[in-house]
Protein backbone atom coordinates (compact mmCIF):
# COMPACT_ATOMS: atom_id res chain seq x y z
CA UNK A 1 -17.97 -6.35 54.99
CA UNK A 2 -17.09 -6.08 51.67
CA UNK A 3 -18.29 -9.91 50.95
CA UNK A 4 -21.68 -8.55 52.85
CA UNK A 5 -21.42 -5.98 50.54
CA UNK A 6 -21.29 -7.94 47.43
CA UNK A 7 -23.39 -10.48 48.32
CA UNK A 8 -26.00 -8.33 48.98
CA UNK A 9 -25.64 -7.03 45.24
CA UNK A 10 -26.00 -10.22 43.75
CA UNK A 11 -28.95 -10.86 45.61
CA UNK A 12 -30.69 -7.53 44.36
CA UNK A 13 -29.73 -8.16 40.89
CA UNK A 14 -30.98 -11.49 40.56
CA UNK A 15 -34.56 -10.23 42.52
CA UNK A 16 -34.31 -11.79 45.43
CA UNK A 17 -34.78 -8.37 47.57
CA UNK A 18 -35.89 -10.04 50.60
CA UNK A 19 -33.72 -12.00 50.92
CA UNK A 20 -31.27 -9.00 50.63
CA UNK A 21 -33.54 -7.05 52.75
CA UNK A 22 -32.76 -9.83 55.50
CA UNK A 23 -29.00 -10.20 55.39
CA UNK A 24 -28.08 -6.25 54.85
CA UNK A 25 -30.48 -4.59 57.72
CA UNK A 26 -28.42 -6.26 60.72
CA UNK A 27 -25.59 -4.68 59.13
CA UNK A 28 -27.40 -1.20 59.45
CA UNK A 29 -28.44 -1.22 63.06
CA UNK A 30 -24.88 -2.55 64.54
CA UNK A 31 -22.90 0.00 66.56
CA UNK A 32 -19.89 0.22 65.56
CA UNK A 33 -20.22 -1.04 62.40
CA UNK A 34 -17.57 -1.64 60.09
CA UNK A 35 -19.74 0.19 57.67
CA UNK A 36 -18.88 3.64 58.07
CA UNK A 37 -18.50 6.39 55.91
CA UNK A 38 -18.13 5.65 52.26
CA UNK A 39 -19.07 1.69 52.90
CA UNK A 40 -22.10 2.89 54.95
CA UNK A 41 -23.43 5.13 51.80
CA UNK A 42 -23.15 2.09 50.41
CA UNK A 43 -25.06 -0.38 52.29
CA UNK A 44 -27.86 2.32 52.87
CA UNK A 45 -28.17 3.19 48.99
CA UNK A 46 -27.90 -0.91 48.37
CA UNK A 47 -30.56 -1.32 51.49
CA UNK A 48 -32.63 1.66 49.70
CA UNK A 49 -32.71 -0.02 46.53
CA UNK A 50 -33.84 -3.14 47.86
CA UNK A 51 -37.04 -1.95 49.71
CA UNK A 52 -37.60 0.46 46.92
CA UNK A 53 -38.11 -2.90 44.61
CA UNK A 54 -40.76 -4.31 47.04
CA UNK A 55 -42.74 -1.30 46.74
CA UNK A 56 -41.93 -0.50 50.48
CA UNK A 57 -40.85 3.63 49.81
CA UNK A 58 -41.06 4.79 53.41
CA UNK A 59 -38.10 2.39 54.19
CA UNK A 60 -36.28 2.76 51.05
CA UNK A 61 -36.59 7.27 51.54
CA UNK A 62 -35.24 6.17 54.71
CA UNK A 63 -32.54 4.42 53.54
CA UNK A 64 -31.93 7.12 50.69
CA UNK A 65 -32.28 9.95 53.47
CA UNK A 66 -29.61 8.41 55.80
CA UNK A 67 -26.91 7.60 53.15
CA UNK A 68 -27.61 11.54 51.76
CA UNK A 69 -26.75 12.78 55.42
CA UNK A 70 -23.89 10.66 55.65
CA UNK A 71 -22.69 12.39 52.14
CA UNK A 72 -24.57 15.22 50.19
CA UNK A 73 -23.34 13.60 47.16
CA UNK A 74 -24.17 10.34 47.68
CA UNK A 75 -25.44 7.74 44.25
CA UNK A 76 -28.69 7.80 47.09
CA UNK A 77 -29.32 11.49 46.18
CA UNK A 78 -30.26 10.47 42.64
CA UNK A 79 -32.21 7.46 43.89
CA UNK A 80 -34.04 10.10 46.22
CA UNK A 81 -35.04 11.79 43.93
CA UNK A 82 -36.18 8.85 40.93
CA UNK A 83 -38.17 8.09 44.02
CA UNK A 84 -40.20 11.14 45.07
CA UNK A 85 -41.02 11.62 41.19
CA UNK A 86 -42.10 8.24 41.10
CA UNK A 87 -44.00 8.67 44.25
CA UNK A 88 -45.47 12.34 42.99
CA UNK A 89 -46.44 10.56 39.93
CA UNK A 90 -48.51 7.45 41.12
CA UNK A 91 -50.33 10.06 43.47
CA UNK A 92 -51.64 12.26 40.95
CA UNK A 93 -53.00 9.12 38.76
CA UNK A 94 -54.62 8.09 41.37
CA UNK A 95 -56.36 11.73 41.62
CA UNK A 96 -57.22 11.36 37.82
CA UNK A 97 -58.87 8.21 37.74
């Protein structure tokens, strides 16, 4: 898990989101996943961040949304929220244009 874990890192930092998109959601469906608690924030924030960098929000709120519920003070809470401004923002351009 934790070479998942850090693999799927490298892949987001070097851009290649789909391909980290593709190796990390397996590990978020599996029952009884070794990814639980703490590791689970985790992979959801990691998975968030991912889909948030192809422009695909719903999954990446998702994402953010499941790792908050997990824990309240999860790094996905900030992410969250960079993402609903960023979201609230786009849609009133598009009003002013």
């Amino acid at each position: 898990m934790e070479a998942l874990l850090k693999q799927g890192k490298a892949l987001v930092a070097a851009g290649d989101t789909r391909e980290a998109i593709r190796l990390l959601t397996p590990a978020r469906r599996a029952e009884g996943s070794d990814f639980r608690g703490e590791r689970r924030d985790e992979l959801l924030t990691l998975l968030g961040n991912a889909y948030r960098k192809e422009d695909n929000w719903e999954e990446a709120i998702g994402c953010y949304l499941e790792a908050m519920e997990l824990n309240p003070d999860s790094p996905a809470a900030v992410h969250y929220r960079i993402a609903m401004d960023i979201l609230e923002f786009r849609n009133k351009d598009l009003f002013n244009q």
